[in-house]
C-alpha atoms as a PDB file:
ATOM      1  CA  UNK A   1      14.700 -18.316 -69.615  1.00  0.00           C
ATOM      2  CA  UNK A   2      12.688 -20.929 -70.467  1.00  0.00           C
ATOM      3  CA  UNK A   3       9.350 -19.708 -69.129  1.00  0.00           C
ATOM      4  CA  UNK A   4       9.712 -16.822 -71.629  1.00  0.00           C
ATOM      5  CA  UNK A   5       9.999 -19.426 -74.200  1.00  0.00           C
ATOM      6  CA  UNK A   6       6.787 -21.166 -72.957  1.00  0.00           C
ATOM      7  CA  UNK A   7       5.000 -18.208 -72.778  1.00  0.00           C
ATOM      8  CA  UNK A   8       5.443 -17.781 -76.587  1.00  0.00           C
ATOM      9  CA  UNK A   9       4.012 -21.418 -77.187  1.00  0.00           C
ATOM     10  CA  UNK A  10       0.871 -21.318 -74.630  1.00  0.00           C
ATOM     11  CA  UNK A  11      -2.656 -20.210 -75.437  1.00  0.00           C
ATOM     12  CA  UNK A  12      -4.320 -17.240 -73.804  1.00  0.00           C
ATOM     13  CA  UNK A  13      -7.058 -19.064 -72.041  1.00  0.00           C
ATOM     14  CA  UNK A  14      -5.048 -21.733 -70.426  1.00  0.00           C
ATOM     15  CA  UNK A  15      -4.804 -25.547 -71.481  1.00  0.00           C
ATOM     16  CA  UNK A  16      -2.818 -26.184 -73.995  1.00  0.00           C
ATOM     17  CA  UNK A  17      -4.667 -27.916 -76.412  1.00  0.00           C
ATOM     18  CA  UNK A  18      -8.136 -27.326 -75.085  1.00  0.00           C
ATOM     19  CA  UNK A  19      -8.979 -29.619 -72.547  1.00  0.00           C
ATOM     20  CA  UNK A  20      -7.057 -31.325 -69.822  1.00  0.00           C
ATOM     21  CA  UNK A  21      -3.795 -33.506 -71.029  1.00  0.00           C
ATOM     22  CA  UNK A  22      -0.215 -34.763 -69.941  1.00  0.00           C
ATOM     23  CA  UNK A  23       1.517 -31.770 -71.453  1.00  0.00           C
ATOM     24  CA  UNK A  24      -0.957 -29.224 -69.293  1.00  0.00           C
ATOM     25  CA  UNK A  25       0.152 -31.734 -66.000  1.00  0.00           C
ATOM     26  CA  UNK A  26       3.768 -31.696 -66.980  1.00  0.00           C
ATOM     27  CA  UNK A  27       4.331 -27.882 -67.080  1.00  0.00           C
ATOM     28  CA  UNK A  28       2.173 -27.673 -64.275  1.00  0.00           C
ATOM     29  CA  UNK A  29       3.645 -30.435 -61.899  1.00  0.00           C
ATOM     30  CA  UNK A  30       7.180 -27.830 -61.740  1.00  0.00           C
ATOM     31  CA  UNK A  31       5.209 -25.254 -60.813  1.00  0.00           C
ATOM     32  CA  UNK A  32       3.493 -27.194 -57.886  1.00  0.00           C
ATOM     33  CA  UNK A  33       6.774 -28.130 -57.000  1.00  0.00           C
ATOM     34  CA  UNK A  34       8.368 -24.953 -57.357  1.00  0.00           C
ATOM     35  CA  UNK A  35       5.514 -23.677 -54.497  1.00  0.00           C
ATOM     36  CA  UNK A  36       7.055 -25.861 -52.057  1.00  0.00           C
ATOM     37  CA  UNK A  37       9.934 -23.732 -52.381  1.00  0.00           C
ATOM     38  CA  UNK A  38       7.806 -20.935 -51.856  1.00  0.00           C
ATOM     39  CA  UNK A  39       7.766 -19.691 -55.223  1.00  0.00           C
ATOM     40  CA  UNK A  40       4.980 -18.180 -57.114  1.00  0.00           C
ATOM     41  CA  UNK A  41       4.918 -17.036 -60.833  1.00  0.00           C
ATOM     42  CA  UNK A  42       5.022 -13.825 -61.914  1.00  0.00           C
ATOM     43  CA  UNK A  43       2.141 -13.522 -63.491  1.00  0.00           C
ATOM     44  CA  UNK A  44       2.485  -9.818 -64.718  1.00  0.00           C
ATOM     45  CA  UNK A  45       5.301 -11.045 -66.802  1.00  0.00           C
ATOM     46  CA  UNK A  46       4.189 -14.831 -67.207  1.00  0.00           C
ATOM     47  CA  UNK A  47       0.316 -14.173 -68.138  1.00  0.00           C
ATOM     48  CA  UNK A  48      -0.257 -17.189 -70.220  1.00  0.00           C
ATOM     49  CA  UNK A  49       1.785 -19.926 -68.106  1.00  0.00           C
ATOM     50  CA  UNK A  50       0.168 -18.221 -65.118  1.00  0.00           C
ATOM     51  CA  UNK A  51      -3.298 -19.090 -66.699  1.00  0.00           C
ATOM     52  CA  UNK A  52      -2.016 -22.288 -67.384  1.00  0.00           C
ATOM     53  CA  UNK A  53      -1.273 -22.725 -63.972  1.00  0.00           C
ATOM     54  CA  UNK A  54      -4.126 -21.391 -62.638  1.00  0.00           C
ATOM     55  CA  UNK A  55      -6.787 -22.997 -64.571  1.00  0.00           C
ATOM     56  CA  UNK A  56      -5.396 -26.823 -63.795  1.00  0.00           C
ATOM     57  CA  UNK A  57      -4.517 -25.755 -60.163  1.00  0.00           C
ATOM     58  CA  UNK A  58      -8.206 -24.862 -60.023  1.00  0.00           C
ATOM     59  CA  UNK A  59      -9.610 -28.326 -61.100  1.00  0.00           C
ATOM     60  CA  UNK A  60     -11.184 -30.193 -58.340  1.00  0.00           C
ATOM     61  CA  UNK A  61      -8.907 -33.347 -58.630  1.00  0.00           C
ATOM     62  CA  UNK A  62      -6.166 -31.485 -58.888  1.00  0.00           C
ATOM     63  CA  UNK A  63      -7.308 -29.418 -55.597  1.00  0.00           C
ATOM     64  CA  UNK A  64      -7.578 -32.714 -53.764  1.00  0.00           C
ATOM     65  CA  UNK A  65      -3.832 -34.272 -54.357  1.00  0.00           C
ATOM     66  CA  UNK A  66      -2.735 -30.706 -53.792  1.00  0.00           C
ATOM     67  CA  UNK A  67      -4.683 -31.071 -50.280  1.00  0.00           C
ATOM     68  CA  UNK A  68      -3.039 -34.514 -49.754  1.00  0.00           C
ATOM     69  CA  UNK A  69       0.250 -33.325 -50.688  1.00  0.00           C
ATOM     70  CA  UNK A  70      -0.358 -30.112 -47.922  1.00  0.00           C
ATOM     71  CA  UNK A  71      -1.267 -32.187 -45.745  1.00  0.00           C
ATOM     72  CA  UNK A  72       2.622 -34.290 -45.358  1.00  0.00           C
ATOM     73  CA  UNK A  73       4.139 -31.855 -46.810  1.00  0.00           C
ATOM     74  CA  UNK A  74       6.672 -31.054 -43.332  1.00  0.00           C
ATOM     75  CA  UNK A  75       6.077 -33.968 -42.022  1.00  0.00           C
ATOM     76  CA  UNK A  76       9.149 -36.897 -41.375  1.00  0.00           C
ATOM     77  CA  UNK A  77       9.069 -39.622 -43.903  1.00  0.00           C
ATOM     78  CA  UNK A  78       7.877 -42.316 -41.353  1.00  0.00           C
ATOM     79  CA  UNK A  79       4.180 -40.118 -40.416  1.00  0.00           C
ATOM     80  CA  UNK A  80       3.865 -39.304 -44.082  1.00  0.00           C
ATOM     81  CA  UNK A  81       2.471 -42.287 -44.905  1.00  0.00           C
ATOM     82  CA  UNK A  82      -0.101 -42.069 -41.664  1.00  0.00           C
ATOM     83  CA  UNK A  83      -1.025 -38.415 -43.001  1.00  0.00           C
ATOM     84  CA  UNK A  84      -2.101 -39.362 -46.303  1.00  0.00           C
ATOM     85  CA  UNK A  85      -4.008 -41.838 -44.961  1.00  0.00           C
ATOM     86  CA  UNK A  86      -5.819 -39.617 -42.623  1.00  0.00           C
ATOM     87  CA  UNK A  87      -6.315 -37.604 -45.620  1.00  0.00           C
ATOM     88  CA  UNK A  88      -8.164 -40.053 -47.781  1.00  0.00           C
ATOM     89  CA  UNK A  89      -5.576 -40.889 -50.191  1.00  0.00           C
ATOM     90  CA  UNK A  90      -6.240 -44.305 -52.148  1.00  0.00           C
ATOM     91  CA  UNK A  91      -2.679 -45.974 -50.812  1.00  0.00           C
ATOM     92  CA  UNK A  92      -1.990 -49.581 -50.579  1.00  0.00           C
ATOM     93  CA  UNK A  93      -2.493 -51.622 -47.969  1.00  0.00           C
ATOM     94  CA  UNK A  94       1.078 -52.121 -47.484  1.00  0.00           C
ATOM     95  CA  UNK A  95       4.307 -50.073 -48.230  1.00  0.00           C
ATOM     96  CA  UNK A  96       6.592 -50.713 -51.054  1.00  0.00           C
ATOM     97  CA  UNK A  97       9.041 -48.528 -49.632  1.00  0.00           C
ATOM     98  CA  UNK A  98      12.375 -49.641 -47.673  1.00  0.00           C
ATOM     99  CA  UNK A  99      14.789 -48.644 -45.777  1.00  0.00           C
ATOM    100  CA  UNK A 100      17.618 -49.905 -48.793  1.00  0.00           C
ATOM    101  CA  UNK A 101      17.361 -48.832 -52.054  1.00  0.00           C
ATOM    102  CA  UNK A 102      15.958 -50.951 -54.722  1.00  0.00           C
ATOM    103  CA  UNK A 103      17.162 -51.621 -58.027  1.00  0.00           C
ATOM    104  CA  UNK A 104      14.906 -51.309 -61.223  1.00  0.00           C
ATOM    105  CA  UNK A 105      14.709 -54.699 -62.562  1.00  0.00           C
ATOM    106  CA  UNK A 106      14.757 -53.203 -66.745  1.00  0.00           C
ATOM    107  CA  UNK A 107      17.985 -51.047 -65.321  1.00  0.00           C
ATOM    108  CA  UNK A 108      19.287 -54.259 -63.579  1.00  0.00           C
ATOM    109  CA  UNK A 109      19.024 -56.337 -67.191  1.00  0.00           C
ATOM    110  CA  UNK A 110      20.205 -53.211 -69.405  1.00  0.00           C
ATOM    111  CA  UNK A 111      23.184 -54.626 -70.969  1.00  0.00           C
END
């Protein structure tokens, strides 16, 4: 399983090298999205991902898009954007999104 592999790689007290970085975000993001699906980690068996976890899920910025995210979590796609709002997130003042799908212009040039 590969969280028993990343248990072998992670430190004892959380981040992995120290202080905040993209590889501490990456392992955590699956997590986060793993608790939509109501799942929690073991953390009897998992102790050093769970402090992993734990320690970034605990950082105040990280509290506040996790509050955000809560907040339009159930909600249909067209009050999400109303929600988030609501909630103080730093959106645009207009939507990018569509109703049609949009191709990426470097995937519409790859040759």
């Amino acid at each position: 399983m590969v969280v028993d592999y990343l248990e072998t790689q992670l430190r004892e007290d959380g981040l992995i090298f120290g202080a905040l970085s993209i590889a501490d975000l990456s392992i955590v993001s699956y997590f986060r999205t793993a608790f939509f699906a109501h799942h929690a980690i073991d953390a009897e068996r998992w102790l050093r991902t769970a402090a992993l976890v734990g320690c970034v899920q605990a950082m105040p910025a990280i509290q506040k898009l996790a509050r955000q995210e809560d907040c339009m979590l159930r909600l249909p796609l067209a009050k999400q954007r109303g929600a988030l709002i609501a909630a103080g997130a730093p959106l645009s003042s207009e939507t990018m999104g569509t109703r049609r799908g949009r191709c990426c212009r470097v995937l519409r040039d790859w040759p």
